[in-house]
Protein backbone atom coordinates (compact mmCIF):
# COMPACT_ATOMS: atom_id res chain seq x y z
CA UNK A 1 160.46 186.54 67.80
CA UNK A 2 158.60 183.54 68.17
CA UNK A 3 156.17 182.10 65.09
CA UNK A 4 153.18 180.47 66.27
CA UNK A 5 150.88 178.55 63.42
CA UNK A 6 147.75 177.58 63.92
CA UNK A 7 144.91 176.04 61.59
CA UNK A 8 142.78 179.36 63.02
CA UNK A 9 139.25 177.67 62.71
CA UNK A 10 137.42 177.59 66.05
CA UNK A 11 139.90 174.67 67.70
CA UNK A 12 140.39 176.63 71.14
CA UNK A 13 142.26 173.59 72.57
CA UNK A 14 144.95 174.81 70.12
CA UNK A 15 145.18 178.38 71.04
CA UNK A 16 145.30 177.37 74.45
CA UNK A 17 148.61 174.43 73.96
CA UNK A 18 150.19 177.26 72.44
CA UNK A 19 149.74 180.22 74.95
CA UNK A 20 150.66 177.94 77.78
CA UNK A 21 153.42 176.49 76.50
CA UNK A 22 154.53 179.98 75.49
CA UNK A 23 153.39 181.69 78.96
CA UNK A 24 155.93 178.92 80.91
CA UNK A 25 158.34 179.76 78.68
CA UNK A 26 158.21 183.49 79.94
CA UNK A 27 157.44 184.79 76.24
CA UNK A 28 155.88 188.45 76.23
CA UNK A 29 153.37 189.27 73.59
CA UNK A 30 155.55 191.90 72.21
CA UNK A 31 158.09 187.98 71.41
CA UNK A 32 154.91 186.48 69.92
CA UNK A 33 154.10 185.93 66.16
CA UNK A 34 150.73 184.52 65.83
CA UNK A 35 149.88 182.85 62.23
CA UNK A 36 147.02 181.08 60.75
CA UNK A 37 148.47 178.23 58.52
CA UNK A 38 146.11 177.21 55.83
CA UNK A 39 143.99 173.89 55.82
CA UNK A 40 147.08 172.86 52.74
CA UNK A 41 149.88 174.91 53.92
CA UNK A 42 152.63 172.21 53.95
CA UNK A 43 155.23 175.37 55.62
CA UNK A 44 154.12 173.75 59.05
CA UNK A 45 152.97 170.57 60.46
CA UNK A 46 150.14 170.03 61.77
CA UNK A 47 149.93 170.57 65.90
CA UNK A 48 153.66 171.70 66.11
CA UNK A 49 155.16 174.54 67.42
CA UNK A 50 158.58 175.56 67.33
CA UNK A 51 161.01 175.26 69.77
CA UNK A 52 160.50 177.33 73.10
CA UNK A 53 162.96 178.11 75.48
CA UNK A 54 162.32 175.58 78.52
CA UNK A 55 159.93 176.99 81.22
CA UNK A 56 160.78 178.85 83.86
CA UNK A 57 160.21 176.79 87.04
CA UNK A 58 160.36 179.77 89.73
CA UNK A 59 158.16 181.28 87.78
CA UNK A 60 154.23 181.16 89.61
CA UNK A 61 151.58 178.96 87.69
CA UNK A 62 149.12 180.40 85.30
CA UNK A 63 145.51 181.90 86.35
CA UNK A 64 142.34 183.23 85.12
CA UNK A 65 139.14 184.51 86.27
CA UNK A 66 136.40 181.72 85.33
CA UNK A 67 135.15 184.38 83.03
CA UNK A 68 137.88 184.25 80.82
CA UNK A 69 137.20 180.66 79.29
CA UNK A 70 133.89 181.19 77.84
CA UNK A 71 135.32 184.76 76.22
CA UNK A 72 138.31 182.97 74.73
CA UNK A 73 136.20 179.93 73.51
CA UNK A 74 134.23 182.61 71.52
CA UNK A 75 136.63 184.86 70.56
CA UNK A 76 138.99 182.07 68.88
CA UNK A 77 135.80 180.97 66.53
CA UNK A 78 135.81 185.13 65.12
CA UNK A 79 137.20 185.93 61.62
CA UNK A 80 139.63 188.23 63.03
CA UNK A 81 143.33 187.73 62.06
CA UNK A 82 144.74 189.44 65.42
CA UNK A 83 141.98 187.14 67.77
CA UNK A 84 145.20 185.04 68.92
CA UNK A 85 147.27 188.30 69.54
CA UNK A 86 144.66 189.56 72.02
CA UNK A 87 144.36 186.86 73.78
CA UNK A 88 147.50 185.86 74.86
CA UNK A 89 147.67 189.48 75.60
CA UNK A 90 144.19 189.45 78.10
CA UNK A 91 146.09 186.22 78.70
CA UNK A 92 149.60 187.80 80.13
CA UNK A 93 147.67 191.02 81.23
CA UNK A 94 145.45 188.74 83.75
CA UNK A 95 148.61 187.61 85.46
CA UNK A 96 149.65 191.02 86.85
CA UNK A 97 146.06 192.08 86.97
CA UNK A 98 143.26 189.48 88.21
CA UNK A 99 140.62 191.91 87.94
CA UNK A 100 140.91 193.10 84.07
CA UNK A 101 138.33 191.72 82.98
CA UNK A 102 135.80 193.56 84.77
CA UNK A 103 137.62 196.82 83.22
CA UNK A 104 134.89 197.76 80.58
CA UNK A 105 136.71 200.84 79.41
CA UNK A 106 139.68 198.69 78.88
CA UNK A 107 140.94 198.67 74.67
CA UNK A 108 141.75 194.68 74.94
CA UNK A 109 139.19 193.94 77.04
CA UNK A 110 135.99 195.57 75.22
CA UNK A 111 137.82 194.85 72.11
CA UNK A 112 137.68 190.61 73.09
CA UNK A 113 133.49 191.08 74.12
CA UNK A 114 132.99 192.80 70.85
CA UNK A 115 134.20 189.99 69.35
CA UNK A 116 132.85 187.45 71.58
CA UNK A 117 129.32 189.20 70.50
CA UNK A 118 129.67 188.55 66.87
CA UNK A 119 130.25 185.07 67.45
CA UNK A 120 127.27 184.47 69.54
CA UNK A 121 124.95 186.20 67.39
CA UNK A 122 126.07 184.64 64.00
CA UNK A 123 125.63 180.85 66.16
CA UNK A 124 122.07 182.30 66.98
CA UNK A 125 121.46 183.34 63.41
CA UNK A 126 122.95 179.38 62.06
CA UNK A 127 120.45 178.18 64.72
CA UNK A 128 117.31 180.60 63.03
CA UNK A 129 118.00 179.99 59.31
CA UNK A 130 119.54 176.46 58.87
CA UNK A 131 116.92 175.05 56.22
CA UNK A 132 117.24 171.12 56.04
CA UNK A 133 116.51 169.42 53.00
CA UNK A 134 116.01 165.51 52.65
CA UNK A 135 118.16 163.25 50.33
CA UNK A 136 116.61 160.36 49.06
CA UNK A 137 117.24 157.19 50.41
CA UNK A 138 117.31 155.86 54.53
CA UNK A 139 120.38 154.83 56.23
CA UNK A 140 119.77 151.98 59.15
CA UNK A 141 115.94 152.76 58.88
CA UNK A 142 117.11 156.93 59.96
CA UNK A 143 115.73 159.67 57.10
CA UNK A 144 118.97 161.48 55.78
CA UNK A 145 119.55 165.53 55.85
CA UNK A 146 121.49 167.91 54.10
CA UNK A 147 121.59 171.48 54.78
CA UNK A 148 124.20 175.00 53.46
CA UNK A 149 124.69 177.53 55.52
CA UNK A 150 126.65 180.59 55.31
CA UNK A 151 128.22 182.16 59.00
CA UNK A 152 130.21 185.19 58.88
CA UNK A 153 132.46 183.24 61.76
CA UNK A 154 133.77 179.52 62.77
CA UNK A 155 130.67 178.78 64.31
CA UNK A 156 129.91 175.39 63.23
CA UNK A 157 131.51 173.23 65.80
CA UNK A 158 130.25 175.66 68.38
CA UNK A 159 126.51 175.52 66.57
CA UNK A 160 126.37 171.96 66.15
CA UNK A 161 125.26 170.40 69.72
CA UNK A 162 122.19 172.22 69.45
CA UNK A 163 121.30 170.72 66.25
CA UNK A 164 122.40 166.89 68.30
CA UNK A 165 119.91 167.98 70.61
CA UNK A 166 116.84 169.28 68.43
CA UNK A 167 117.25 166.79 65.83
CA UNK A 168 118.31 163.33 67.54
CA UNK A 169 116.53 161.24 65.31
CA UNK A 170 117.57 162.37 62.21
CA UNK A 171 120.87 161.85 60.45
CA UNK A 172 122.05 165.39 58.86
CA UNK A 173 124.91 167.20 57.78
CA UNK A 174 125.70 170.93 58.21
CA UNK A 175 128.20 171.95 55.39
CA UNK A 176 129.44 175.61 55.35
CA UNK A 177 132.20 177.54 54.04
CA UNK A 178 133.62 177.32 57.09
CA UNK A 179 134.06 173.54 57.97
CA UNK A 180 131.03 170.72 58.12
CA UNK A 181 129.11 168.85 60.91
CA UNK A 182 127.44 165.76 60.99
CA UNK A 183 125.20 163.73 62.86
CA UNK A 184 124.47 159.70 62.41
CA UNK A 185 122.65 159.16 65.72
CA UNK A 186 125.62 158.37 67.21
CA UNK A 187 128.31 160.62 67.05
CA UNK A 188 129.10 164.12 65.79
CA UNK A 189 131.44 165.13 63.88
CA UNK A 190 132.78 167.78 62.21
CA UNK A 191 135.41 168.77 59.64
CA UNK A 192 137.31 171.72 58.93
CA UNK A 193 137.30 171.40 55.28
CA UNK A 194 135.16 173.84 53.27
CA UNK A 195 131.27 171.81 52.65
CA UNK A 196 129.88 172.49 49.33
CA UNK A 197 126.62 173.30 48.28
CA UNK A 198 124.81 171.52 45.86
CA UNK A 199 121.79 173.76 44.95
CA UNK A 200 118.92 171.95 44.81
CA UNK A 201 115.16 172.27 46.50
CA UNK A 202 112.92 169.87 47.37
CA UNK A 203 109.05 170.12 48.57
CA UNK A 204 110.00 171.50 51.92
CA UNK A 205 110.90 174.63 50.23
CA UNK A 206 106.89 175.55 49.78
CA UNK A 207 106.08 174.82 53.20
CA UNK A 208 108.72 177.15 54.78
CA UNK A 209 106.89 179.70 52.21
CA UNK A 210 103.62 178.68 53.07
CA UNK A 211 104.33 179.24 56.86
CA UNK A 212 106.17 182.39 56.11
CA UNK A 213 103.41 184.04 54.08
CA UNK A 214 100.46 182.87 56.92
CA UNK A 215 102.98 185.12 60.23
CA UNK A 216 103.42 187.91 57.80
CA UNK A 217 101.74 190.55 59.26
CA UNK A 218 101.69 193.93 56.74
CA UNK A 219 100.24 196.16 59.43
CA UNK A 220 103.07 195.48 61.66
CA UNK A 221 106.29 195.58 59.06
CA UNK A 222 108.78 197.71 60.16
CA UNK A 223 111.80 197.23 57.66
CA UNK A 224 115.11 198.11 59.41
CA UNK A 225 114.02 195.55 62.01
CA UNK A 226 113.26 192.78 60.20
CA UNK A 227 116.68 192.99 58.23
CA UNK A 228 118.31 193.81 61.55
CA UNK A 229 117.01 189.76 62.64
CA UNK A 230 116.77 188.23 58.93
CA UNK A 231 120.01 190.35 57.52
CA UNK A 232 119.80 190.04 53.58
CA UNK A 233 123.16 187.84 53.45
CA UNK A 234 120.94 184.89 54.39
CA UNK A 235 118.24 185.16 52.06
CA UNK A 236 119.79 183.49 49.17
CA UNK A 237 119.56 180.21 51.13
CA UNK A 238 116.07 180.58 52.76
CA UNK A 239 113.24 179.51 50.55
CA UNK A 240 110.97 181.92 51.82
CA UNK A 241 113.00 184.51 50.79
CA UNK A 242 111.47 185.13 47.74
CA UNK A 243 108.38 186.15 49.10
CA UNK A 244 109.75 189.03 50.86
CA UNK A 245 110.43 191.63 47.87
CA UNK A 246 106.46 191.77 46.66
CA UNK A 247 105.40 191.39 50.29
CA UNK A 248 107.18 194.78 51.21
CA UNK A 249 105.89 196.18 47.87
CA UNK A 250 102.44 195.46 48.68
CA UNK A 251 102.15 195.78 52.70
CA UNK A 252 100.62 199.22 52.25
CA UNK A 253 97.53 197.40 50.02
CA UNK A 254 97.07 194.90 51.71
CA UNK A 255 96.94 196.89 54.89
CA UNK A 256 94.08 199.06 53.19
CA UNK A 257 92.01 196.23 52.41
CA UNK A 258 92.54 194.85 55.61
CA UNK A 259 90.76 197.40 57.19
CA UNK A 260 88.32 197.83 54.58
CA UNK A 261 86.99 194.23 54.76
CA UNK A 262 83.35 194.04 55.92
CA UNK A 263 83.13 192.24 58.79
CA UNK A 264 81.74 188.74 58.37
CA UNK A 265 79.71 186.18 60.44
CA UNK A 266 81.55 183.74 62.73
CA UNK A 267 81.56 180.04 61.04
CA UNK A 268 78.67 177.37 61.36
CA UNK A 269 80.30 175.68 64.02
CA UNK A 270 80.11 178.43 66.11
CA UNK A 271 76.41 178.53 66.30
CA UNK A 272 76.80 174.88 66.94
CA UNK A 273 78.67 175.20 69.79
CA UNK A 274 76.44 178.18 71.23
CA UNK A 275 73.69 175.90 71.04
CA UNK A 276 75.49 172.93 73.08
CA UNK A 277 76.75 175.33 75.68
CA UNK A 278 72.82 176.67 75.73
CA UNK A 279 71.85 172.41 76.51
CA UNK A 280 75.05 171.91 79.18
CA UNK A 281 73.22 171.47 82.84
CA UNK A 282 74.22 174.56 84.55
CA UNK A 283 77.19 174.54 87.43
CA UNK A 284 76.41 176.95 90.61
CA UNK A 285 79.15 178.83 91.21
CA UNK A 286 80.13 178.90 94.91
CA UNK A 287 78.88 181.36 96.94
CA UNK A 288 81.28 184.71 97.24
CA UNK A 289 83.06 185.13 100.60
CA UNK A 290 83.80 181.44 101.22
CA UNK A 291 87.09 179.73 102.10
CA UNK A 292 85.99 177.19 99.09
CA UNK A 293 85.44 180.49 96.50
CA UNK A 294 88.38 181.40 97.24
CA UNK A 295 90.28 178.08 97.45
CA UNK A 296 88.90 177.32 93.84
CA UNK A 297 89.71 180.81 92.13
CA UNK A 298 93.40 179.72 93.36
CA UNK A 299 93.64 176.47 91.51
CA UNK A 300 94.65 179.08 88.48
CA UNK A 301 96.95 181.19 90.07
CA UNK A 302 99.56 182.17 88.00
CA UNK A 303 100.22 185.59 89.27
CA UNK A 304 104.27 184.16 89.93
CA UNK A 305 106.37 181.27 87.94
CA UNK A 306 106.61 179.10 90.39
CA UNK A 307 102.55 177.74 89.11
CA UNK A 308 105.08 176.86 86.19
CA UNK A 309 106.70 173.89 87.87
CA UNK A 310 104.39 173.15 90.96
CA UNK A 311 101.73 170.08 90.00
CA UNK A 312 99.38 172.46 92.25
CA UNK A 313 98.18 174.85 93.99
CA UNK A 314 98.49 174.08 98.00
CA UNK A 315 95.67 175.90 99.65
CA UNK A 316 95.19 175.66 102.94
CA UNK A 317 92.63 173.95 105.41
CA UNK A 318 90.63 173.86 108.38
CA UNK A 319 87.15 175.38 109.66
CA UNK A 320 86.05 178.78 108.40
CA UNK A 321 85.96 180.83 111.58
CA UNK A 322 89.14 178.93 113.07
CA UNK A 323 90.30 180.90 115.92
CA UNK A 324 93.59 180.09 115.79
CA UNK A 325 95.53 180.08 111.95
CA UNK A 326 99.17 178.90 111.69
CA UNK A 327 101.22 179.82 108.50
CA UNK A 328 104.35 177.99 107.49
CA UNK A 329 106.58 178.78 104.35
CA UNK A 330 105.39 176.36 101.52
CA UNK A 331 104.17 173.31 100.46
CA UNK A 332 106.97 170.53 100.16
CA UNK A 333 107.48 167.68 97.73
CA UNK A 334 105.05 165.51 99.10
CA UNK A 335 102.35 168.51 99.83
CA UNK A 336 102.70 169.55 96.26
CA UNK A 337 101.62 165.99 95.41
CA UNK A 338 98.87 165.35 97.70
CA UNK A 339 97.79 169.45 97.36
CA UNK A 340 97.62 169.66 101.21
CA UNK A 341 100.03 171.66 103.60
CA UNK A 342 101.69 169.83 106.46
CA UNK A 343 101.55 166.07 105.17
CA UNK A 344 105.46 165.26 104.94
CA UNK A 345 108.37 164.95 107.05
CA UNK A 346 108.06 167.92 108.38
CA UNK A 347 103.86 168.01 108.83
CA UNK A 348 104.92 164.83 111.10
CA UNK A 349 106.87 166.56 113.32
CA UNK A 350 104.11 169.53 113.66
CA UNK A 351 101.62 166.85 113.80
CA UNK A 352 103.31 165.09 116.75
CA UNK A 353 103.76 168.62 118.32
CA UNK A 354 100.24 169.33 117.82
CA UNK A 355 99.50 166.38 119.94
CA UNK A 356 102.28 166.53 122.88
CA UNK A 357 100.98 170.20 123.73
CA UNK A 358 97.39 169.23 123.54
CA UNK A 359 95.66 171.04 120.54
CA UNK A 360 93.53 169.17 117.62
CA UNK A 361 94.50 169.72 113.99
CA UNK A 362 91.26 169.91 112.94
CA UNK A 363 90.37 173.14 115.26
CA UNK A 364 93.50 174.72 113.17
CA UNK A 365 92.87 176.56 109.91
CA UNK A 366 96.52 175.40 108.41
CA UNK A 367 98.32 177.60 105.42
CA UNK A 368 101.63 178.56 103.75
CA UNK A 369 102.66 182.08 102.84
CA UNK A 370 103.42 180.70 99.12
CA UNK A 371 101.07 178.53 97.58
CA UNK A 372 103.56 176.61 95.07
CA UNK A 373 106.23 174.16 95.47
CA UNK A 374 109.43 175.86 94.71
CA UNK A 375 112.55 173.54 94.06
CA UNK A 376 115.86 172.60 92.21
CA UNK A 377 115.52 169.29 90.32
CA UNK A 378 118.14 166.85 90.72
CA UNK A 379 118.16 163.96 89.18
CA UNK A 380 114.85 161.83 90.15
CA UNK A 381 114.67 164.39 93.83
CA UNK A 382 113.37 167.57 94.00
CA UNK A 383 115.33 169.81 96.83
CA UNK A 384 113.54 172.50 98.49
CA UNK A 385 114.37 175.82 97.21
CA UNK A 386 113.49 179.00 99.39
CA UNK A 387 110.90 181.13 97.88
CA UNK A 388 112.03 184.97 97.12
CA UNK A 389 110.98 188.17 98.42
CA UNK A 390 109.22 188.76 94.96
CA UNK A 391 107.03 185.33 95.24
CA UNK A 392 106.64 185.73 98.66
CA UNK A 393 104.59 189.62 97.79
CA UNK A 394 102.75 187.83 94.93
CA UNK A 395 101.27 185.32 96.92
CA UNK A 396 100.87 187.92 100.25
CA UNK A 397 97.36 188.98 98.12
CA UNK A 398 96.27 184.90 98.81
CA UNK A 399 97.34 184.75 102.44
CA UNK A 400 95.44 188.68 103.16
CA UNK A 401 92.28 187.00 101.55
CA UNK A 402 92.60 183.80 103.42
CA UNK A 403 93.33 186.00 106.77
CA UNK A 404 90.06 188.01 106.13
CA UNK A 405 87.74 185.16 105.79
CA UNK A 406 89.00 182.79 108.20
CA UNK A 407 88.89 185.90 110.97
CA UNK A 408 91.40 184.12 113.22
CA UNK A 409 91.84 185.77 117.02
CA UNK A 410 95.71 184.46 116.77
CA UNK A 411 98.01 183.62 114.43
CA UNK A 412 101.28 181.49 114.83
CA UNK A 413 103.99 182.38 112.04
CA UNK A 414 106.17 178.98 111.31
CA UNK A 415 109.33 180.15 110.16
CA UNK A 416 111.12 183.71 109.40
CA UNK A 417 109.24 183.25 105.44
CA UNK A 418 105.94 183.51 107.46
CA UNK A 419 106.28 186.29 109.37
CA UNK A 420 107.80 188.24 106.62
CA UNK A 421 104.71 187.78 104.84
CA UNK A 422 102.42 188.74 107.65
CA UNK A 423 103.94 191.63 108.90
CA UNK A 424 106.93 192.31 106.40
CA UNK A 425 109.32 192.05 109.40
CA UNK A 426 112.95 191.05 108.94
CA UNK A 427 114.52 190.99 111.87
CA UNK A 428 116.21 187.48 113.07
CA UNK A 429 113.28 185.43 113.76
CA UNK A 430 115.60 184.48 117.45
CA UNK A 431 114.69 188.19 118.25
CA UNK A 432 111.05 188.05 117.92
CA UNK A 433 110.14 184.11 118.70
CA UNK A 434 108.04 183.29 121.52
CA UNK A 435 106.80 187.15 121.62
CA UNK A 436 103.20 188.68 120.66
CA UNK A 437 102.47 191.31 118.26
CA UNK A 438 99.41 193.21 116.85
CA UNK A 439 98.77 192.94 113.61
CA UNK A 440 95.49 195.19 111.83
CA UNK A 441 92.44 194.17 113.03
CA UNK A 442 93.87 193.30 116.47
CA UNK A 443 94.72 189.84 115.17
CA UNK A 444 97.98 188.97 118.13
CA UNK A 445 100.59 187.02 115.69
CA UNK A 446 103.21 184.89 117.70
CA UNK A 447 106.18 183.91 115.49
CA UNK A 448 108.01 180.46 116.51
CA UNK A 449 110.16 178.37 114.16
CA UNK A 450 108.95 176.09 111.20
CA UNK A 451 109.09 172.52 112.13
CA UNK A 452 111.20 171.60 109.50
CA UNK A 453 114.23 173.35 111.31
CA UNK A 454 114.38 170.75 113.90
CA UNK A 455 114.61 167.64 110.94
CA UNK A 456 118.26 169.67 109.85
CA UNK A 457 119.33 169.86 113.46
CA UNK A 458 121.88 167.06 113.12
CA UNK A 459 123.11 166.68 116.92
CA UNK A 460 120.69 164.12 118.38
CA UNK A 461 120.39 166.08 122.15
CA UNK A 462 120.41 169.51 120.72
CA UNK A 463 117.08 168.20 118.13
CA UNK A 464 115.64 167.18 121.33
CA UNK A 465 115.91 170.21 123.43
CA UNK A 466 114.76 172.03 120.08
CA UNK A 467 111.99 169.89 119.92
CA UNK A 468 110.56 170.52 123.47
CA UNK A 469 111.11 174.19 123.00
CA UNK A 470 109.11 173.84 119.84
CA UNK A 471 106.33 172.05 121.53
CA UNK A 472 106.43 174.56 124.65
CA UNK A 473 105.62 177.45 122.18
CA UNK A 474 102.54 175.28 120.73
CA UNK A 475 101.25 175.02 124.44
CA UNK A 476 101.96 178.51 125.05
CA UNK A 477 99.60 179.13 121.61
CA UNK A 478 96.67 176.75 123.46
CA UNK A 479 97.08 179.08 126.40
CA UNK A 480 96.98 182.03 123.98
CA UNK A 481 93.92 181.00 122.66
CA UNK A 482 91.54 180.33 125.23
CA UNK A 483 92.47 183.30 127.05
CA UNK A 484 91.54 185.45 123.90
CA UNK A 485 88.09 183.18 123.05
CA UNK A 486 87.28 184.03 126.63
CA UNK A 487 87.66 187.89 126.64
């Protein structure tokens, strides 16, 4: 049998020495004796271990599933005495048996996320209830923190980068039963030694009640709930915990005379605002039925995300009445910033197509089947990010509208997005390019590529044989055209 101490407070770096060094060695579980040495316990040094047999060299390197790490780095900050156990039992299991993890019924394994689960939800309860109170006096110009907090688990180290991140430019420290963080603007630290708590309040402790007592809504208390999210164990360290006894006691009142209050007028101001709205010069509204209604009313669209990110809306443009209507995928960067389809990289390329097969922009009523700029930042650039069949049906309700007003006799889809959108086809767009189909209302729709294919066609002979095939279709379109104006 092999004795194993460790200090047992959320250091997974030490579990994970141990286990390997252990693993190599060829040491079963069953050969394993897992202790947690306490923060004086002289019995072992710190960051030893005793002497292993020397590793087995035939023996095939260690593996896990990427899913293991984050379970283990949770699992080693729970309260449990047998957390190290398990794991280098997952740990030894996994070796035989790469797919264990995804074993729900398994006794190890749904014993591990059980435990993983505590951990998270006592960090998300530190994160809810730390109360920070000020102590007197500055350091380098920086207001000084304190705040007690009492977590079931080792979650302080685990905790604390969210505090670095939501209070920068503060100093504070974090002391807890369980080991102390701090923060000086610079670095973070934390300790493993027990904090203490020194007791006191200051004026903070009113406005936490203040705000508490203003959300409390008696109509809407349901008790199991709100211990289930505030569990009593905290409330000796919230302030606004004391208003919670006689606000239970007298929900039930206060929801009676809530409903038995007269109703009163609305404030002075409001009459004075009435009365400036009344003196505001009247704005026409644009007349119903136009391409401009209907290109204002989706300036607010919000009926996906992506309005969340986009600066804005991308409608589209060209004459009401526009025979002809071509439909690419979405706005880009640049078109999200000037709020006009096909004006970069790729609107160059459709623009110089445009021109090569003889047919004016400005007869063409141009759109995109989304309306928003979807993308991934990074860094300073923001990378085109295909929109999703979900945002591609949200926006379909635009495109319809724009497709009933503009009346078009053809319409060229740019792209396998496009023609999803106008017909809900998904077959390879290879299969269907260059050839006509009927959409309702007898409209013909002729799906060819988007233009911004041929930029990511990186063989310089191959772009240019793509590129006259591209502006072949766009003649083919002309042709289209006139023969349908003239029928």
């Amino acid at each position: 049998m092999h004795t194993i101490p460790l200090s047992g407070r959320s250091d997974f770096s030490e579990w994970r020495d141990a286990a390997r060094a252990l693993a190599a060695a060829g040491i079963s579980p069953r050969e394993a004796d897992w202790r947690i040495r306490g923060l004086d316990d002289e019995l072992f040094a710190v960051g030893s271990l005793p002497d292993l047999p020397k590793p087995d060299k035939s023996a095939p390197p260690l593996t896990v599933p990427p899913a293991f790490l984050p379970l283990a780095e949770a699992v080693v900050c729970h309260t449990e005495p047998g957390r190290f156990h398990l794991l280098y039992r997952l740990l030894w299991r996994l070796q035989s048996d790469r797919h264990l993890l995804e074993l729900d019924a398994d006794t190890d394994v749904a014993w591990a996320r059980l435990l993983a689960k505590n951990v998270n939800r006592d960090g998300h309860k530190m994160t809810a209830f730390v109360r920070f109170k000020e102590i007197a006096g500055q350091m380098n110009g920086r207001r000084r923190f304190f705040a007690w907090f009492e977590p079931s688990h080792f979650v302080v180290a685990r905790t604390a980068p969210f505090f670095r991140r939501r209070f920068a430019d503060m100093d504070w420290i974090i002391a807890t039963p369980n080991g102390t963080a701090s923060w000086d603007g610079g670095s973070l630290i934390f300790d493993a030694r027990p904090g203490e708590n020194p007791g006191h309040g200051d004026p903070t402790d009113d406005l936490w009640r203040t705000y508490y007592a203003s959300i409390f809504n008696p109509a809407r208390l349901k008790l199991k709930a709100m211990q289930a999210e505030m569990p009593k164990k905290y409330w000796r360290n919230l302030p606004e915990a004391d208003l919670i006894p006689g606000m239970i006691a007298n929900a039930e009142a206060n929801v009676r005379a809530m409903a038995e209050q007269a109703a009163k007028d609305p404030p002075l101001f409001h009459y004075r605002l009435q009365e400036t709205a009344q003196a505001m010069p009247r704005i026409e509204p644009l007349g119903a039925g136009t391409i401009e209604a209907l290109r204002e009313e989706a300036r607010g669209c919000t009926r996906c995300p992506l309005h969340c990110m986009a600066t804005q809306t991308v409608f589209g443009e060209g004459p009401q009445g526009a025979p002809l209507m071509m439909v690419g995928e979405q706005p880009g960067d640049q078109e999200d910033l000037a709020g006009r389809p096909f004006v970069g990289p790729a609107g160059k390329v459709f623009d110089a197509a445009l021109k090569e097969a003889g047919l004016a922009r400005d007869a063409v009523y141009l759109t995109n089947a989304v309306k928003h700029f979807k993308y991934e930042p990074r860094g300073k650039r923001r990378i085109h990010e295909k929109p999703n069949k979900g945002e591609i049906d949200h926006c379909r309700w635009w495109l319809a509208k724009e497709v009933e007003l503009i009346k078009p006799r053809l319409i060229v889809s740019l792209g396998a997005t496009a023609l999803y959108a106008l017909s809900g086809e998904r077959k390879p767009l290879d299969q269907l390019r260059g050839k006509t189909l009927t959409m309702q209302g007898n409209i013909v729709l002729y799906p060819t590529i988007h233009p911004s294919y041929l930029l990511r066609v990186p063989d310089g002979a191959e772009r240019q044989r793509q590129q006259a095939r591209f502006v072949e279709d766009i003649r083919h379109v002309r042709q289209l055209v006139e023969r349908l104006e003239a029928l």
